[in-house]
Protein backbone atom coordinates (compact mmCIF):
# COMPACT_ATOMS: atom_id res chain seq x y z
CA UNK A 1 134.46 114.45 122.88
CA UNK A 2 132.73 112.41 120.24
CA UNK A 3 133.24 115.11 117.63
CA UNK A 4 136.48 114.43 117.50
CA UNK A 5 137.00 110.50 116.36
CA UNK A 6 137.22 109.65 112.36
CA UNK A 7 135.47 106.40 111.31
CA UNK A 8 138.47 103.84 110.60
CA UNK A 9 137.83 100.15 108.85
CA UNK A 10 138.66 97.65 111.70
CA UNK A 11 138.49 93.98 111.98
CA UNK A 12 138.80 91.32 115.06
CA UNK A 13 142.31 89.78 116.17
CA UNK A 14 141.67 86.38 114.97
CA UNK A 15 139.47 87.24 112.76
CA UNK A 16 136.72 85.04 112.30
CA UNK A 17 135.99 83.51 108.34
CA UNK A 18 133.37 85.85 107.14
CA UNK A 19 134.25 88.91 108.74
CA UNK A 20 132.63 91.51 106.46
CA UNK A 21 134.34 94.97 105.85
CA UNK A 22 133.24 96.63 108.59
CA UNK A 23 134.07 100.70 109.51
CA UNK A 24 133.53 101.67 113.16
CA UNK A 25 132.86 105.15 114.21
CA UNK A 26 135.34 104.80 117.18
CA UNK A 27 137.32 102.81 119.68
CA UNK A 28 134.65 101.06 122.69
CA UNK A 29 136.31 103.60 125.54
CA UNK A 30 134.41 104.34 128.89
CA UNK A 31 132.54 106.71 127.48
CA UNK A 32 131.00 105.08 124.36
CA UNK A 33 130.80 102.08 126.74
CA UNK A 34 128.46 104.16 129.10
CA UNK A 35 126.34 105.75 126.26
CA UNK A 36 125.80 102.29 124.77
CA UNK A 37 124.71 100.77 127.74
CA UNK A 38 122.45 103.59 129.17
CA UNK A 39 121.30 103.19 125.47
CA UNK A 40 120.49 99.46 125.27
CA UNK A 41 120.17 98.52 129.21
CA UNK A 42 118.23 101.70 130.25
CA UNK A 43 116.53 102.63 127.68
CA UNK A 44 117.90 106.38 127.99
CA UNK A 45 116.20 107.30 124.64
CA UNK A 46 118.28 110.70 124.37
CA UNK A 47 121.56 109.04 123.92
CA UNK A 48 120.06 107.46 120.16
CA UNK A 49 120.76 110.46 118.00
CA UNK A 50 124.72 110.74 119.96
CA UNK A 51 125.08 106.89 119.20
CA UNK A 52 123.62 107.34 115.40
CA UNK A 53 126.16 110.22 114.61
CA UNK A 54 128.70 108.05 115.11
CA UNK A 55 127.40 104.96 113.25
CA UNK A 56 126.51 107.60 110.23
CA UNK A 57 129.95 108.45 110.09
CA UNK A 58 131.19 104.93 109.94
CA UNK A 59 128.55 103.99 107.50
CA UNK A 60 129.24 107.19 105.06
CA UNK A 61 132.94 106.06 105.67
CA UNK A 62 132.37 102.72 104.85
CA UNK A 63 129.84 103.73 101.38
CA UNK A 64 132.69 106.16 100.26
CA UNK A 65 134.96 103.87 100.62
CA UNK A 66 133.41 100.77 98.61
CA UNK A 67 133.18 100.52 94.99
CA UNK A 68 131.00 100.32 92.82
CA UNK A 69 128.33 102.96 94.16
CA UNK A 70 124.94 101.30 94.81
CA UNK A 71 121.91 103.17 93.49
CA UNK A 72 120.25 102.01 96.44
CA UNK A 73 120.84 101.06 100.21
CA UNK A 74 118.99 98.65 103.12
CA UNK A 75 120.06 99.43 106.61
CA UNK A 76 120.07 95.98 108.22
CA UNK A 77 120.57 96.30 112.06
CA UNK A 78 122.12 92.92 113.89
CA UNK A 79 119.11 91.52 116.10
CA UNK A 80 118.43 91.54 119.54
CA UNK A 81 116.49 88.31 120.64
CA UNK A 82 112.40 88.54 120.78
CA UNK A 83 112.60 87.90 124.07
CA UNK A 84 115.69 90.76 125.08
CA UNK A 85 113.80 93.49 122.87
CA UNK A 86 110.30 92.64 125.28
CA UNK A 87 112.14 92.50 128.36
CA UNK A 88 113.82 95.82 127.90
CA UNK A 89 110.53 97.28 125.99
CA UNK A 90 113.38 98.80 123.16
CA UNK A 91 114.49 97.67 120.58
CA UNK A 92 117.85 99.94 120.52
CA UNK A 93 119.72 98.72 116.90
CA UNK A 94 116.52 99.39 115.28
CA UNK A 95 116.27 103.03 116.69
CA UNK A 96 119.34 103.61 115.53
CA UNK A 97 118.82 102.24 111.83
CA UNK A 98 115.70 104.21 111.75
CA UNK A 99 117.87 107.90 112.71
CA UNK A 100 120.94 106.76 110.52
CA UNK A 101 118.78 106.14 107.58
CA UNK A 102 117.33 109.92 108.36
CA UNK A 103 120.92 111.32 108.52
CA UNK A 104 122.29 109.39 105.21
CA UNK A 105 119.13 110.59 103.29
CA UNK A 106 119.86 114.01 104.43
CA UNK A 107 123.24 113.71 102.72
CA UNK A 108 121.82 112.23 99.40
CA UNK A 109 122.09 108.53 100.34
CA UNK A 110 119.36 106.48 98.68
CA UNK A 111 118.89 104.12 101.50
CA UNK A 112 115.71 103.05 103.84
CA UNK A 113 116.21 100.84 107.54
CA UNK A 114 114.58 96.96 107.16
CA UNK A 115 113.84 94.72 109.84
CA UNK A 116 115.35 92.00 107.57
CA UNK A 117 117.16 89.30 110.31
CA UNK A 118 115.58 87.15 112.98
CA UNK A 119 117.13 85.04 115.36
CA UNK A 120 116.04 81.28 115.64
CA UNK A 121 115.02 79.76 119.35
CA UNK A 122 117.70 78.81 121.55
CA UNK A 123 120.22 82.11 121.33
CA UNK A 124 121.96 82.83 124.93
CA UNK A 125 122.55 86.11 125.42
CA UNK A 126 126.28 86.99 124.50
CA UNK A 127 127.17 88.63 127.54
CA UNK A 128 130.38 87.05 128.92
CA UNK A 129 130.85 84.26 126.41
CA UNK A 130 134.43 83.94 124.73
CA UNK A 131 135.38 84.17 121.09
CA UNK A 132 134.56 80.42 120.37
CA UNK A 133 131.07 80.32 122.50
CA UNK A 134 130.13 83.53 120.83
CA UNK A 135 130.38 81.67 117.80
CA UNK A 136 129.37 78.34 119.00
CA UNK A 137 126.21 80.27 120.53
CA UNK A 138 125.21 82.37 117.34
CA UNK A 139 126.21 79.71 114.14
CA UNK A 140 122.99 79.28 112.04
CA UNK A 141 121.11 81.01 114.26
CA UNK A 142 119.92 83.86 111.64
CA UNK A 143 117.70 84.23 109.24
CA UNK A 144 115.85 86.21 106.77
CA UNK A 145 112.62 86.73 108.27
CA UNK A 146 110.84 88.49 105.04
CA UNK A 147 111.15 89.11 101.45
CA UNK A 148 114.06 91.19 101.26
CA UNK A 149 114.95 94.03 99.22
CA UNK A 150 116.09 92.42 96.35
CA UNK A 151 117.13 96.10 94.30
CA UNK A 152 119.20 97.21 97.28
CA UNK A 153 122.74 96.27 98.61
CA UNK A 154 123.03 95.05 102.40
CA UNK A 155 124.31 97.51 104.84
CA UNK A 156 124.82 96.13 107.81
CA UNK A 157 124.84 97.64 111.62
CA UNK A 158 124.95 97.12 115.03
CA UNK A 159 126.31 99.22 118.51
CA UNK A 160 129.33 97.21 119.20
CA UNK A 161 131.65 94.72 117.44
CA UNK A 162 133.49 92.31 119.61
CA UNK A 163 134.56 89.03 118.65
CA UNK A 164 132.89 89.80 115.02
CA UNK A 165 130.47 86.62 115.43
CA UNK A 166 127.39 88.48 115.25
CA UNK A 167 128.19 90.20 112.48
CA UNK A 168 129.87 87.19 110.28
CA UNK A 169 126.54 85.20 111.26
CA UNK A 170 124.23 88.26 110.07
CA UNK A 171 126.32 87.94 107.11
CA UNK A 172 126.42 84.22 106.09
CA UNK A 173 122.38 84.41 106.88
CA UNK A 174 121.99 87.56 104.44
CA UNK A 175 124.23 85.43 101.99
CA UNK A 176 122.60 82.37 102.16
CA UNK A 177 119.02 84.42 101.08
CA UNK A 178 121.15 85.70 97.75
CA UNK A 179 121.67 88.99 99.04
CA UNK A 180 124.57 91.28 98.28
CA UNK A 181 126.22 92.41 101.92
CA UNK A 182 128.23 95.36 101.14
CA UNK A 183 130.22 95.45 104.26
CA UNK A 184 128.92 96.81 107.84
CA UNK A 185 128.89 99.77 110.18
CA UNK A 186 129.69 99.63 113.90
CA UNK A 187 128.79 102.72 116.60
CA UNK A 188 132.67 101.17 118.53
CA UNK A 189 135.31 98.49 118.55
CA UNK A 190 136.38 96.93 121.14
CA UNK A 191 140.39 98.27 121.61
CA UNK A 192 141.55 95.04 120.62
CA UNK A 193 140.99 95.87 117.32
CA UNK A 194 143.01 98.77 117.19
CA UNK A 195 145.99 97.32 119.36
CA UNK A 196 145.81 93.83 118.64
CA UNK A 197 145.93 92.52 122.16
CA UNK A 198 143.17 91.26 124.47
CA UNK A 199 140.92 93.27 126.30
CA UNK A 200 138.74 92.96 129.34
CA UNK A 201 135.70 94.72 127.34
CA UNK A 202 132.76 92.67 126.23
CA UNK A 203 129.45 93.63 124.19
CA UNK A 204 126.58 94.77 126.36
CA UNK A 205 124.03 92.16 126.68
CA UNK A 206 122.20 91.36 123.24
């Protein structure tokens, strides 16, 4: 089933100022929609290494495809709230930075997964909100929360790209610290990506 989908680039319809070249490993269908929330929501811990084979393969996609090679790369994952990550008792992007870095290494990628992004106080979850409250809700809400990797460029990743708020936000905070954000890597799209026309699918609950 998952075997089967090739990592494309893809980028929101609008797309938001900022949007960094992202690759995702495959359209946000029923399926990946399912693994990603049994993933996040449930905690279903065996679904990590399905969900990280497809973000490797965007994120090798994505490191092919840039230029020039980097002799050295941080795995950033997008951040769930303090407060989500407690709640659920998982913190699901990071399990998945931490098995992605595993599977680039074992294909000769110089790279190592860093807790690098915080969110500030006052971040509603995302769940439900349209383009513009996404936005609204996540605008200087980032930031570096330690000294950074300054030898390494930024990969970024998360499960699932929407709007593309999150990830111009993690972004313009990785920016602002003088870090150099090579692009990002997505587990799914949403199909609006691919079709350019509105869809009913939102981004599980971050």
């Amino acid at each position: 089933m998952l075997d089967s989908r090739s990592p494309a680039l893809t980028r929101p319809t609008p797309c938001p100022a900022g949007f960094p070249l992202t690759a995702t490993g495959g359209p946000y269908d029923p399926l990946l929609k399912r693994l990603v929330n049994a993933h996040k929501e449930r905690q279903v811990r065996s679904v990590t290494p399905v969900l990280a084979g497809q973000l490797a393969g965007a994120a090798g996609f994505l490191l092919r495809s840039s230029a020039p090679a980097h002799a050295g790369i941080a795995l950033v994952p997008v951040p769930s709230s303090a407060a989500a990550v407690r709640e659920r008792g998982f913190d699901a992007n990071w399990a998945l930075a931490r098995r992605v870095a595993g599977e680039l290494r074992g294909q000769g990628v110089d790279v190592v997964p860093v807790r690098l992004l915080q969110q500030r106080r006052g971040v509603r979850d995302q769940a439900g909100l349209d383009a513009s409250a996404r936005a609204a809700n996540l605008g200087g809400r980032l930031r570096v929360g330690r000294e950074p990797p300054r030898d390494r460029a930024i990969l970024l990743i998360d499960d699932v790209v929407t709007t593309g708020s999150s990830l111009v936000e993690a972004a313009r905070a990785l920016r602002a610290g003088g870090l150099s954000v090579l692009g990002a890597a997505t587990v799914a799209a949403t199909v609006r990506f691919r079709a350019n026309r509105s869809d009913d699918s939102r981004e599980s609950r971050r």
